[in-house]
Protein backbone atom coordinates (compact mmCIF):
# COMPACT_ATOMS: atom_id res chain seq x y z
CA UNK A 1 0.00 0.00 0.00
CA UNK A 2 1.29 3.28 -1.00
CA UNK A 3 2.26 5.54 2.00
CA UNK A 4 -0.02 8.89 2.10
CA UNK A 5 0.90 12.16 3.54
CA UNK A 6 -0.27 15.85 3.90
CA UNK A 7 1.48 19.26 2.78
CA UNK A 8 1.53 22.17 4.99
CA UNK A 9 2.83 25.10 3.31
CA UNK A 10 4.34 27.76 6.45
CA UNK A 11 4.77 31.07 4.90
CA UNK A 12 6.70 32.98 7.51
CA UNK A 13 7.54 36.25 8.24
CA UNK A 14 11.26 35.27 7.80
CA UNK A 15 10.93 32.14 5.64
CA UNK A 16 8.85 30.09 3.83
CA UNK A 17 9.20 26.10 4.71
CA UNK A 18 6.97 22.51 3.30
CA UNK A 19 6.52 19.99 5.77
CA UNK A 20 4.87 16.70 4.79
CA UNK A 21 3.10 14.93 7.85
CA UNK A 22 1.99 11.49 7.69
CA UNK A 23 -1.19 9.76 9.20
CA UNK A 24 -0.16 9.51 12.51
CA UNK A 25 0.55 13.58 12.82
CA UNK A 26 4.53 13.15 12.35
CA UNK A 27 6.59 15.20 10.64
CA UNK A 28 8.68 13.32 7.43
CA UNK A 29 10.37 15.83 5.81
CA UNK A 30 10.77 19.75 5.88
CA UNK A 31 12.19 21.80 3.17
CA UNK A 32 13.35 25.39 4.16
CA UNK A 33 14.37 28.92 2.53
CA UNK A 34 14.30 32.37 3.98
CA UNK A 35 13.58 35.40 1.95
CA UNK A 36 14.76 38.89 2.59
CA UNK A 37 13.89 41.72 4.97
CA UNK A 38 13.31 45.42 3.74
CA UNK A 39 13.73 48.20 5.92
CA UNK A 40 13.96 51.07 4.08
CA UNK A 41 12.68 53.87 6.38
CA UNK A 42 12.79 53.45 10.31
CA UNK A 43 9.73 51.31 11.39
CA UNK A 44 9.10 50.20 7.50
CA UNK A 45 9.00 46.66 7.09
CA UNK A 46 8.65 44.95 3.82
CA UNK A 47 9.01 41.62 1.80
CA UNK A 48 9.54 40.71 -1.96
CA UNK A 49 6.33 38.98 -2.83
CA UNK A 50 7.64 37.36 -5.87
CA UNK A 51 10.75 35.97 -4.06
CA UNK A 52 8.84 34.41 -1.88
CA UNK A 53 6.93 32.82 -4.35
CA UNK A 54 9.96 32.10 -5.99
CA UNK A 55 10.87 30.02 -2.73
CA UNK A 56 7.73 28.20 -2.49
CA UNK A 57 8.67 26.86 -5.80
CA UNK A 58 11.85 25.28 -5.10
CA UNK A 59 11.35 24.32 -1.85
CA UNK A 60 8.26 21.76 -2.51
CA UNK A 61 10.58 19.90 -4.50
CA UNK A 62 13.18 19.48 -2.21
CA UNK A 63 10.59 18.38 0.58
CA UNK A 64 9.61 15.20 -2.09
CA UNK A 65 12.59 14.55 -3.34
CA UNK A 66 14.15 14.39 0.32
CA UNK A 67 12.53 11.40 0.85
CA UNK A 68 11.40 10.19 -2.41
CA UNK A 69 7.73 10.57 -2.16
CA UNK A 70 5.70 11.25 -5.50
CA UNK A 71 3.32 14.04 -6.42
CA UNK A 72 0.58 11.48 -6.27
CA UNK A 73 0.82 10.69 -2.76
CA UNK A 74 -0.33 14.22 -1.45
CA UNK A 75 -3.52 13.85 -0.30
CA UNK A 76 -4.30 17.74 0.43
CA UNK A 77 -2.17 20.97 1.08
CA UNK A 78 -2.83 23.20 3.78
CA UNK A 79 -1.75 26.44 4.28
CA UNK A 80 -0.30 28.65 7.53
CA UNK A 81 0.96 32.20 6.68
CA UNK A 82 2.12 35.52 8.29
CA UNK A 83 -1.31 37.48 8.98
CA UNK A 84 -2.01 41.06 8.28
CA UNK A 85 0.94 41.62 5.58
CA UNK A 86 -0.32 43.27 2.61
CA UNK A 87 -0.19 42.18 -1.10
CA UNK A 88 -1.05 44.21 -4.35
CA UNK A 89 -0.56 43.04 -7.44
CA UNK A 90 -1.65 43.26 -11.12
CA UNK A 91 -4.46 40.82 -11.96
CA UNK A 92 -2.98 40.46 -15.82
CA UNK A 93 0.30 39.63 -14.96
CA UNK A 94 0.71 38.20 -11.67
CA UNK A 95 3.51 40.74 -10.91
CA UNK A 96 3.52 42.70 -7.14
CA UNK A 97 2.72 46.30 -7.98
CA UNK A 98 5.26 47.39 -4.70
CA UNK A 99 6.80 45.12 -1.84
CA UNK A 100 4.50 43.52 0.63
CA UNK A 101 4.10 45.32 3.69
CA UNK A 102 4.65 43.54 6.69
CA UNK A 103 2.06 43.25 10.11
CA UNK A 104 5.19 44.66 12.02
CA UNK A 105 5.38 47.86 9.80
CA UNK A 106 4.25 51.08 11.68
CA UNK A 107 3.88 53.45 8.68
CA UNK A 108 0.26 54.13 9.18
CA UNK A 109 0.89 55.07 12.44
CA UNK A 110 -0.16 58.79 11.97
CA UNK A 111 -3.23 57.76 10.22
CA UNK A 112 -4.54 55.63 13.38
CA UNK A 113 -4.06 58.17 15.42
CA UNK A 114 -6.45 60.26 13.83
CA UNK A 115 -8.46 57.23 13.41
CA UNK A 116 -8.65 57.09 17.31
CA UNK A 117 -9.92 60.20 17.24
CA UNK A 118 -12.49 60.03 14.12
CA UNK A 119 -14.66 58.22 14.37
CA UNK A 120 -13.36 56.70 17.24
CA UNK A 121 -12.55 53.01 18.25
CA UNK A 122 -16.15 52.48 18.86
CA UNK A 123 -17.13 52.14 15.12
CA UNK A 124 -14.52 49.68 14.32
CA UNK A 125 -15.36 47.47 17.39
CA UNK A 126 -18.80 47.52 16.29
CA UNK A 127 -18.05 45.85 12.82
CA UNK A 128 -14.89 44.31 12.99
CA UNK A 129 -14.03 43.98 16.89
CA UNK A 130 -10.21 45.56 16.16
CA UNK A 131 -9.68 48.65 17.09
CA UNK A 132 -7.49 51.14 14.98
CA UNK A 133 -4.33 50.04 14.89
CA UNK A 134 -1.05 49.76 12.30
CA UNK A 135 -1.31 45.87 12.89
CA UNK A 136 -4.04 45.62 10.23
CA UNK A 137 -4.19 45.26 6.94
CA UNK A 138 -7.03 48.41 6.06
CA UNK A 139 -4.89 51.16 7.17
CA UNK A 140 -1.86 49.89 5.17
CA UNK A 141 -4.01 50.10 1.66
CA UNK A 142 -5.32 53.01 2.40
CA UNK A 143 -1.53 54.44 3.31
CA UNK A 144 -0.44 52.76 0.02
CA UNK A 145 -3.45 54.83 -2.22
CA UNK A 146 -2.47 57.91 -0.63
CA UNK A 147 0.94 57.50 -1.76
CA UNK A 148 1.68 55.13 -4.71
CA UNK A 149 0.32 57.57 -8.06
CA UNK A 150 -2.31 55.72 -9.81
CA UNK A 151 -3.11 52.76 -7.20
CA UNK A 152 -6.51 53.87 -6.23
CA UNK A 153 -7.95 54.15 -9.62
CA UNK A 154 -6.25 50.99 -10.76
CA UNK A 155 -7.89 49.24 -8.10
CA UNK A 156 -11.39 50.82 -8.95
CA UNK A 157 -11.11 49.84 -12.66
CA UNK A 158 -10.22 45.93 -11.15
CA UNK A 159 -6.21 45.49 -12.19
CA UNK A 160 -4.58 45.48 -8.66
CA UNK A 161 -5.60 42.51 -6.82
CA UNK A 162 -5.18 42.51 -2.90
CA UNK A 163 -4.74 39.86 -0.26
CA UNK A 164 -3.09 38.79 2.56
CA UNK A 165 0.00 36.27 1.82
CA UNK A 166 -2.05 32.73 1.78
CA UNK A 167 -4.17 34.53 -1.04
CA UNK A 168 -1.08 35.13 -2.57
CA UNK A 169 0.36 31.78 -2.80
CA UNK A 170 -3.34 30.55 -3.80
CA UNK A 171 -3.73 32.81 -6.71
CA UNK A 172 -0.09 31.63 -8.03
CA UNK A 173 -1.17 28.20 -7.11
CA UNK A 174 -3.99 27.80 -8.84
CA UNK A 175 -2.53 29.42 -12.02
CA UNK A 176 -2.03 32.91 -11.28
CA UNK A 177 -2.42 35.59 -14.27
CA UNK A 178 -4.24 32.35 -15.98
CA UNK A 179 -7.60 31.92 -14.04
CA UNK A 180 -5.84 31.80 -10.44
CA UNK A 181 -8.22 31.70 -7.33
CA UNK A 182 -8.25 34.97 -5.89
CA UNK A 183 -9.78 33.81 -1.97
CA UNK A 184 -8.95 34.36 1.41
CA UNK A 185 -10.03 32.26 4.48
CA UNK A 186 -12.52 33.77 7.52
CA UNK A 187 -9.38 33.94 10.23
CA UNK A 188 -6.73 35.79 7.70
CA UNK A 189 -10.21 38.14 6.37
CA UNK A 190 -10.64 39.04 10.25
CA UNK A 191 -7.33 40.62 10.19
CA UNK A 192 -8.01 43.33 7.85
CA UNK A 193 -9.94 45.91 9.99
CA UNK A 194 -12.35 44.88 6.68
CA UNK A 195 -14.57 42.19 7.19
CA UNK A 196 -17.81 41.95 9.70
CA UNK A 197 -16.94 39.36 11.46
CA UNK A 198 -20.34 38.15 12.65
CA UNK A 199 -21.47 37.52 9.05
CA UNK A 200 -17.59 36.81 7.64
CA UNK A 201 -18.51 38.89 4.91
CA UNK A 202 -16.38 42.04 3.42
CA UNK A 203 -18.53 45.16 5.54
CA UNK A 204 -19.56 47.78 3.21
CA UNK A 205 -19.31 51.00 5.58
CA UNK A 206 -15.51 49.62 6.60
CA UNK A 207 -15.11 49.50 2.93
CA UNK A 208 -16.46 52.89 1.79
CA UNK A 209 -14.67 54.38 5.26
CA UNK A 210 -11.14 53.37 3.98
CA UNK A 211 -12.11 53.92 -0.04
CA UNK A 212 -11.43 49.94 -0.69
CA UNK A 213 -12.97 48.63 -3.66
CA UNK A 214 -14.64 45.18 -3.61
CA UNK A 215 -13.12 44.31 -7.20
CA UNK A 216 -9.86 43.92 -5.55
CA UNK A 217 -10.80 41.93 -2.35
CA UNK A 218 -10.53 38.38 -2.46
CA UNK A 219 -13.77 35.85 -1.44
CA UNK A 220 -14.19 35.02 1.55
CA UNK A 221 -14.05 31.56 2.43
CA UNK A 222 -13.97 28.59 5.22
CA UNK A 223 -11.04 27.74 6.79
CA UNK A 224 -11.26 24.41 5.83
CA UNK A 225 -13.03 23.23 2.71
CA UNK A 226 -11.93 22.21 -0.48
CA UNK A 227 -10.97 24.86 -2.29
CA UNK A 228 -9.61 23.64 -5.83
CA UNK A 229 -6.75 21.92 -7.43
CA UNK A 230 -3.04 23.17 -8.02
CA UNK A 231 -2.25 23.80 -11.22
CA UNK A 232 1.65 24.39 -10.78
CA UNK A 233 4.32 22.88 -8.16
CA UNK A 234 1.46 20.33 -7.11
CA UNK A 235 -0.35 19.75 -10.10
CA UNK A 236 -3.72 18.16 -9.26
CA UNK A 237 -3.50 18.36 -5.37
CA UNK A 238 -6.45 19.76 -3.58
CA UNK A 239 -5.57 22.88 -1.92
CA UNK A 240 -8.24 22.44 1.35
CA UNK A 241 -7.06 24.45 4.44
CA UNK A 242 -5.99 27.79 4.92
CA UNK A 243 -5.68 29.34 8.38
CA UNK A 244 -3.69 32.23 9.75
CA UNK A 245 -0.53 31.60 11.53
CA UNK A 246 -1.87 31.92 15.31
CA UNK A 247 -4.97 30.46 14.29
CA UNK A 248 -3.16 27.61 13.31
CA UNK A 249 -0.90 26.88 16.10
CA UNK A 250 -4.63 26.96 18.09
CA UNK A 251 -5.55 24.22 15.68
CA UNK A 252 -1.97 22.48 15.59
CA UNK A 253 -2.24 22.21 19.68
CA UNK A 254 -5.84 20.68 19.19
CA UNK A 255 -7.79 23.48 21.23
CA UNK A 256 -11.04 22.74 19.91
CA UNK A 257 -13.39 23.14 23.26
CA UNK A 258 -13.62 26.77 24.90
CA UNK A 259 -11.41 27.49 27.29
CA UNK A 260 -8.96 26.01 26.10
CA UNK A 261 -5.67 27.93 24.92
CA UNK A 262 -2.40 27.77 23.32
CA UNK A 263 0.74 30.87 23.26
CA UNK A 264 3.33 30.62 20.99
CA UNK A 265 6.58 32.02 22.64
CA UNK A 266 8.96 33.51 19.70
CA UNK A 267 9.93 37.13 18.15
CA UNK A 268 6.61 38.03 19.64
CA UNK A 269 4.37 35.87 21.31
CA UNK A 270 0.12 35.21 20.96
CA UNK A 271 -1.76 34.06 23.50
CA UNK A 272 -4.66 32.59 21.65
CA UNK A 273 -7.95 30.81 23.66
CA UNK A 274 -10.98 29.28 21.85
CA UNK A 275 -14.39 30.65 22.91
CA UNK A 276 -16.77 28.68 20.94
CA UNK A 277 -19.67 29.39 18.72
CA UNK A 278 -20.22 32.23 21.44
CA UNK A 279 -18.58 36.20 20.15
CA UNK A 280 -16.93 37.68 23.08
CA UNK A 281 -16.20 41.36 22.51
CA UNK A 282 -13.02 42.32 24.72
CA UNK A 283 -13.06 45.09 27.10
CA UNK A 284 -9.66 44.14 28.49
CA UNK A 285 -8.07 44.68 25.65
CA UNK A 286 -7.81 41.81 23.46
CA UNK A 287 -8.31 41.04 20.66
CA UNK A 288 -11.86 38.87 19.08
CA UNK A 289 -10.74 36.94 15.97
CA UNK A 290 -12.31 33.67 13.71
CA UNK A 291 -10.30 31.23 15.46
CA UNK A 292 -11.48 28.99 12.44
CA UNK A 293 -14.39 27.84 10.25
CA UNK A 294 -15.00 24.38 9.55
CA UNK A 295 -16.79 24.28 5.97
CA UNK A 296 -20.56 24.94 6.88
CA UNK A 297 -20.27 24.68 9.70
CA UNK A 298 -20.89 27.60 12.46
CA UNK A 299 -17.81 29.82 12.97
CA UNK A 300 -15.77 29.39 16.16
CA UNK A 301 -14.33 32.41 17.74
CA UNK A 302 -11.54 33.07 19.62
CA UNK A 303 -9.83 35.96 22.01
CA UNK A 304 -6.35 36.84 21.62
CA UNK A 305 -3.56 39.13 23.00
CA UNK A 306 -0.40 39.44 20.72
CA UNK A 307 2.68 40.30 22.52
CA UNK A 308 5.29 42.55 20.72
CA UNK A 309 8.54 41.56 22.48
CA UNK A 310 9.71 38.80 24.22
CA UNK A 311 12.53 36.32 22.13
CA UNK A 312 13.03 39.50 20.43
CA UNK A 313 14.45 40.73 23.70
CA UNK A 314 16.86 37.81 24.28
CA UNK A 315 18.11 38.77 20.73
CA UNK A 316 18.75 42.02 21.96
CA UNK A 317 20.57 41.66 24.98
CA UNK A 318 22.44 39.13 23.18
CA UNK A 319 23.14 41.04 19.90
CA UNK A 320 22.82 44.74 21.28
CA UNK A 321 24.01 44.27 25.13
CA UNK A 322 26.47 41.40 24.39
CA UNK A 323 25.71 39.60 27.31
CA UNK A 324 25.57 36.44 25.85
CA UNK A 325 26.85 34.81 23.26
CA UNK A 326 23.85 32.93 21.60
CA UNK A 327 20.13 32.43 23.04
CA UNK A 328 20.32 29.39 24.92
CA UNK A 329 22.88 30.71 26.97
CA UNK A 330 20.61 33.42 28.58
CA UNK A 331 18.94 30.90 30.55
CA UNK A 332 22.42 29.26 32.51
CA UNK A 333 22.83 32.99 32.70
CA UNK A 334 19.72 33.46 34.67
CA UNK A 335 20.40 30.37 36.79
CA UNK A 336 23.59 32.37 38.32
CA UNK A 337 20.99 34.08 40.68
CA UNK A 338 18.09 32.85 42.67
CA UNK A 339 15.95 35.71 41.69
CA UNK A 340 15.76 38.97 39.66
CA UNK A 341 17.26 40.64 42.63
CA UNK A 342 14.67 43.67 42.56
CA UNK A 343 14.95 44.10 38.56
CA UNK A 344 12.50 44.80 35.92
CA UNK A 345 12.75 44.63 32.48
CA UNK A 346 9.36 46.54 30.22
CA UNK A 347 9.93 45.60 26.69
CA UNK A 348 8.15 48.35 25.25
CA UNK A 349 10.64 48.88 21.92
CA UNK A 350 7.65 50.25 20.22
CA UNK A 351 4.89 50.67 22.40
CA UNK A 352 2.96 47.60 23.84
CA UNK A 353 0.39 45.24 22.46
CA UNK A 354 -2.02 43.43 24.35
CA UNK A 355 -3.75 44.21 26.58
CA UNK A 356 -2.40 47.88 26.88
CA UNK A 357 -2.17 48.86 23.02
CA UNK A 358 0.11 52.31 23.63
CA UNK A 359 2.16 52.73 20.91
CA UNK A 360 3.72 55.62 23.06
CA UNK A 361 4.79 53.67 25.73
CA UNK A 362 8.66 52.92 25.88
CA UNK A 363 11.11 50.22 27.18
CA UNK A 364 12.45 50.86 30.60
CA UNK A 365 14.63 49.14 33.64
CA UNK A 366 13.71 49.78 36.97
CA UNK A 367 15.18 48.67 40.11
CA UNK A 368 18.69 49.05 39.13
CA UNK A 369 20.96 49.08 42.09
CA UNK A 370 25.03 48.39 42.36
CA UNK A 371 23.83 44.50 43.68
CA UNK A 372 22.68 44.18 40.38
CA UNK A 373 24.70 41.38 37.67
CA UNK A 374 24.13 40.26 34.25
CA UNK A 375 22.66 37.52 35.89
CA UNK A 376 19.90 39.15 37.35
CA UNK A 377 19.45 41.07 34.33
CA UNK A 378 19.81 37.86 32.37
CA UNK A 379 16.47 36.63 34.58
CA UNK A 380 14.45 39.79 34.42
CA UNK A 381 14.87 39.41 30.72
CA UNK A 382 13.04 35.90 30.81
CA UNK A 383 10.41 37.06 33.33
CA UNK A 384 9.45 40.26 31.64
CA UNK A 385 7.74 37.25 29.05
CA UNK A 386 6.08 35.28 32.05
CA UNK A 387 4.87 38.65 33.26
CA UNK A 388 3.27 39.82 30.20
CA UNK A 389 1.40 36.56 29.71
CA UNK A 390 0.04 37.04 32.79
CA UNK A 391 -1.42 40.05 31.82
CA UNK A 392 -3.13 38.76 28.53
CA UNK A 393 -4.18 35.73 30.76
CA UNK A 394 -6.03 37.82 33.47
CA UNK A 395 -8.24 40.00 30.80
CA UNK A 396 -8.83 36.70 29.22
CA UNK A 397 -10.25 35.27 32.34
CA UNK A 398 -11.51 38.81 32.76
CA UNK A 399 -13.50 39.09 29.14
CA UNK A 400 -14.72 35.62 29.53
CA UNK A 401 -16.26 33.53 31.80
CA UNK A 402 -14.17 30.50 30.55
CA UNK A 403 -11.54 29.97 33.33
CA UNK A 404 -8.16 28.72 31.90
CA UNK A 405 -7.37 25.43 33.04
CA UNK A 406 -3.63 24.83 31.71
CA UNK A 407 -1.60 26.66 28.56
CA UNK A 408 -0.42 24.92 25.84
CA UNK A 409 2.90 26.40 24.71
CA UNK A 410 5.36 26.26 21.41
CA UNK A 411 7.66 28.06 19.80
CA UNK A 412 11.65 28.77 20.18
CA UNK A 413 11.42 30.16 23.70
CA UNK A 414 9.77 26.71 24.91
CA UNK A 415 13.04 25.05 25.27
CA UNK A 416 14.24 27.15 28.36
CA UNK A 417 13.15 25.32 31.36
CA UNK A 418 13.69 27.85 33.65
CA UNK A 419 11.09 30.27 31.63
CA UNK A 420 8.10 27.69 31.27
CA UNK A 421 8.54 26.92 35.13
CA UNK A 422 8.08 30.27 35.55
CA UNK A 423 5.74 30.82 33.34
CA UNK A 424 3.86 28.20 35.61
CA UNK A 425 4.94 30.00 38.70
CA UNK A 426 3.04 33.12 38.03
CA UNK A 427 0.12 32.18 36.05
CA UNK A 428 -0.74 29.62 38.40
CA UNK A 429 -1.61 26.50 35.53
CA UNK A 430 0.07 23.64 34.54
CA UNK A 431 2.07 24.65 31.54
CA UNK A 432 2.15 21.44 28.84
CA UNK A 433 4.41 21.27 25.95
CA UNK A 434 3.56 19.14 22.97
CA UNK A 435 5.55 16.51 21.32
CA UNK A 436 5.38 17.68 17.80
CA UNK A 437 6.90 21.71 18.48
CA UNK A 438 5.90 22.77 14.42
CA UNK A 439 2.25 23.50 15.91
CA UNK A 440 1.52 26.40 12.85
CA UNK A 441 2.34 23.69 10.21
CA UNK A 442 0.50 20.78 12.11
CA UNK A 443 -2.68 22.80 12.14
CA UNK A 444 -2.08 23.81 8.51
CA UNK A 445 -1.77 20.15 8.34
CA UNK A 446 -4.17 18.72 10.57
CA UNK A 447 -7.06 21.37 8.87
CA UNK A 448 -6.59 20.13 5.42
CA UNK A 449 -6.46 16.11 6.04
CA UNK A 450 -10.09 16.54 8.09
CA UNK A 451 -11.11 18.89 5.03
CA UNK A 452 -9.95 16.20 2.63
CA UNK A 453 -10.91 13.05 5.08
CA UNK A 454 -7.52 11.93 5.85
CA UNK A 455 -8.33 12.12 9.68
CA UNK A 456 -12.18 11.58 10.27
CA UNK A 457 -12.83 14.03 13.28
CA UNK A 458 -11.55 16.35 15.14
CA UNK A 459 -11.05 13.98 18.23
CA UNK A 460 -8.54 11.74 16.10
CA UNK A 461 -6.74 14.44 15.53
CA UNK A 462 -6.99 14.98 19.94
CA UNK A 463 -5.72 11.67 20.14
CA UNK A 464 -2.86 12.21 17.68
CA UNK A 465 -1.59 15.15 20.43
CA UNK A 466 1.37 13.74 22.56
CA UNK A 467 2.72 15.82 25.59
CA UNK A 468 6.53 16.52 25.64
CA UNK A 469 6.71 18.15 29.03
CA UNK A 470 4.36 19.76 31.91
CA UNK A 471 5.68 22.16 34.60
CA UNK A 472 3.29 22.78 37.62
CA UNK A 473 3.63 25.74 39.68
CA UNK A 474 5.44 25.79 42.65
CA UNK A 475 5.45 29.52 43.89
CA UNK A 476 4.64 30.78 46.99
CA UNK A 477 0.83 32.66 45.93
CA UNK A 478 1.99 35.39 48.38
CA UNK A 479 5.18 35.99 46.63
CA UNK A 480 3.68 35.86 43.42
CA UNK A 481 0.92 38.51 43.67
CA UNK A 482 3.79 40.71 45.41
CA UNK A 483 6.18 40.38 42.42
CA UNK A 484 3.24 41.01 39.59
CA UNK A 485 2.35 44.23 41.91
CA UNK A 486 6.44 45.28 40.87
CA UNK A 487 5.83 44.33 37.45
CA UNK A 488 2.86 46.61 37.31
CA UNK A 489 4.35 49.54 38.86
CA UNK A 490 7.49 49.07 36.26
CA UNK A 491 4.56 49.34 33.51
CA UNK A 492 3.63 52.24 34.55
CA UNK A 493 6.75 53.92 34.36
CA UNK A 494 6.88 52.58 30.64
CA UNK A 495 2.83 53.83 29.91
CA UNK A 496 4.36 57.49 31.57
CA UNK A 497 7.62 57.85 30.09
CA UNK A 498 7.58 61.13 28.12
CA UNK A 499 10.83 62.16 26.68
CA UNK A 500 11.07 66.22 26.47
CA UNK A 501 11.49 67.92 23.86
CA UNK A 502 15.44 68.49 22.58
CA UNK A 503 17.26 71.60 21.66
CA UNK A 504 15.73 73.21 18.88
């Protein structure tokens, strides 16, 4: 009998990789290439789109050919991608009309401030449940009319496509310039600032507010359904899943009943917990998102609260501070000292996401005393993530009435011990690792086998999840409240820090 697998295609914001998975939910093979980073104005962030298109097309082969598997035994491709970055291109040749902008890009940042203002957070929230913000995709069009000649009416006469970077690799997939699929998926759709999200359909007054066209927005479909068949790289595989990064690490850690939650711990980090069927509208703070759509099925929702720094700030006192050497070695670092000796590290590099959304806010150290060594600097470093789950975790438990019973966890960060035992520590829940650690390409995975029947049900694919490791906390609940008191005080230097004004 001939072996069958699934593709997930994981379009990063640094690379783009193909992992096959077979029946059982373990990975075969992974193929691998990173594409470049554009920074050509401070806080501008931007990608090639046809590079990394480009690497989608030689990377597929090197997955089969790895391990000598045909063409013919791909049941279904699935695909995971970077949310919110922003695609144009020309609908008669398939070429990008400028480079991609990227979710981390804070261009528009001027335009939602005034967006704050008028009309106000209030009639975003209604429609779309995201408040203004340059995360989104909306404000990034509209920033790319105002300033690329021509764009707007190009888009009105229906030459310039748009989408998000799965719609990309769809549309290219499914032939591109030559009758490609131009579609999008309910989770990625939810990250435009664009779409209603209790009818998952594109809302005309968010439309007419930011002048977007329908002729250049995608359709809106399920996560997981069958979409159509590729006509290049994969020629005749059913393309059947297509989920949004975070949303697909939710899916990847099998958090299918409400409550239940998964973070992923890496450049940033996204707490992510299923609420069901039921819409919960944060006031804490978060974020309300399609956690994923299942066909015809009714949508299931989701709360989440992105974090902007935390293995970013290991890279930083490694590569700016020079404190260490490589990552790993911040955590033997930290183990030189019994605590954080009074220390506090804010990573607000650029403001801070969830669940305080200041873009003004800035990083700051506090506590600093002569006692002080790179050690303890070393373990504020790690806690300053613990600490600002814990935030996203108590307006979680805060917006909903689903209490959080333990966190799944993945992601690059996940291998220092001493950071998921305190992660543990201070949110008081068993923290549980899984076995398979490529969560965003196992849900890409997992979502199109069910879509295609590979797996049956959603509880095979529950009994396909192993656990790697589980830390339980073991802090004194005294200590703990007394420490995240600190942590909050330390925020509030960072939410007040004002520098004055320089020499004219």
């Amino acid at each position: 009998m001939v072996e069958r697998y699934v593709m997930s295609i994981d379009q990063g914001t640094t690379s783009t990789r193909c992992i096959l998975f077979d029946h059982r939910g373990r990975l075969v093979t992974v193929a691998q290439r990173e594409h470049r980073q554009f920074f050509p104005q401070p806080g501008w962030v931007e990608h090639d789109a046809s590079e990394i298109w480009r690497n989608l097309e030689r990377i597929v082969p090197e997955a089969l050919s790895g391990v000598g598997i045909d063409v013919g035994q791909i049941t279904a491709i699935g695909i995971a991608n970077q949310r919110e970055t922003t695609v144009l291109w020309d609908r008669r040749t398939g070429v990008p009309v400028c480079r991609a902008i990227v979710w981390q890009d804070v261009r528009t940042a001027q335009l939602v401030e005034d967006l704050g203002r008028s009309p106000g957070d209030a009639f975003f929230l209604d429609r779309c449940c995201l408040p203004p913000s340059t995360y989104f995709s909306a404000p990034r069009l509209r920033w790319l009319f105002d300033h690329v000649d021509g764009l707007e009416q190009r888009a009105r006469d229906g030459e310039v496509l748009f989408g998000t970077v799965e719609s990309w690799v769809i549309w290219n997939l499914t032939g591109g310039a030559d009758g490609g699929l131009h579609i999008t998926d309910a989770t990625n759709a939810s990250r435009t600032m664009l779409m209603n999200i209790r009818t998952l359909t594109w809302d005309p007054e968010l439309l007419e507010f930011f002048g977007v066209p329908s002729a250049m927005l995608p359709e809106i479909r399920p996560s997981i359904e069958t979409y159509g068949q590729a006509r290049s790289v994969l020629p005749g595989v059913p393309i059947t899943a297509a989920l949004g990064d975070q949303q697909a690490a939710l899916f990847g850690q099998t958090c299918f009943s409400p409550g239940e939650a998964k973070c992923t711990y890496g450049t940033g980090s996204f707490l992510v917990m299923n609420t069901g069927t039921d819409l919960v509208r944060s006031r804490h703070g978060l974020l309300t998102t399609v956690a994923y759509k299942i066909a015809d099925q009714p949508t299931v929702y989701a709360l989440e609260g992105p974090i902007a720094v935390t293995g970013s700030l290991v890279q930083w006192f490694r590569d700016r501070l020079g404190l260490i050497s490589s990552a790993p070695e911040i955590e033997t670092l930290a183990l030189t000292v019994e605590d954080n000796g009074g220390c506090y590290i804010v990573p607000a590099f650029s403001g801070l996401f969830a669940p305080h959304w200041r873009s003004d806010a800035r990083g700051v150290i506090v506590g600093l005393t002569s006692y002080i060594t790179k050690g303890h600097l070393a373990r504020a470093v790690l806690e300053a993530t613990g600490w600002q789950t814990r935030e996203v975790v108590d307006a979680m438990n805060a917006d909903s009435a689903l209490a959080m019973k333990e966190l799944k966890v993945d992601g690059g960060m996940t291998s220092d011990n001493l950071l998921m035992q305190f992660l543990a520590d201070v949110l008081d829940l068993p923290v549980v690792r899984p076995l398979v650690a490529e969560t965003v390409s196992l849900g890409a995975a997992y979502a199109a086998g069910l879509a295609a029947g590979f797996w049956p049900d959603l509880e095979v694919l529950r009994r396909n999840w192993h656990r790697a490791a589980q830390w339980m906390p073991d802090m004194d609940p005294e200590r703990r409240e007394w420490e995240y008191e600190c942590w909050k005080r330390a925020v509030e230097r960072s939410l007040g820090w004002i520098r004055p004004s320089g020499p004219a």
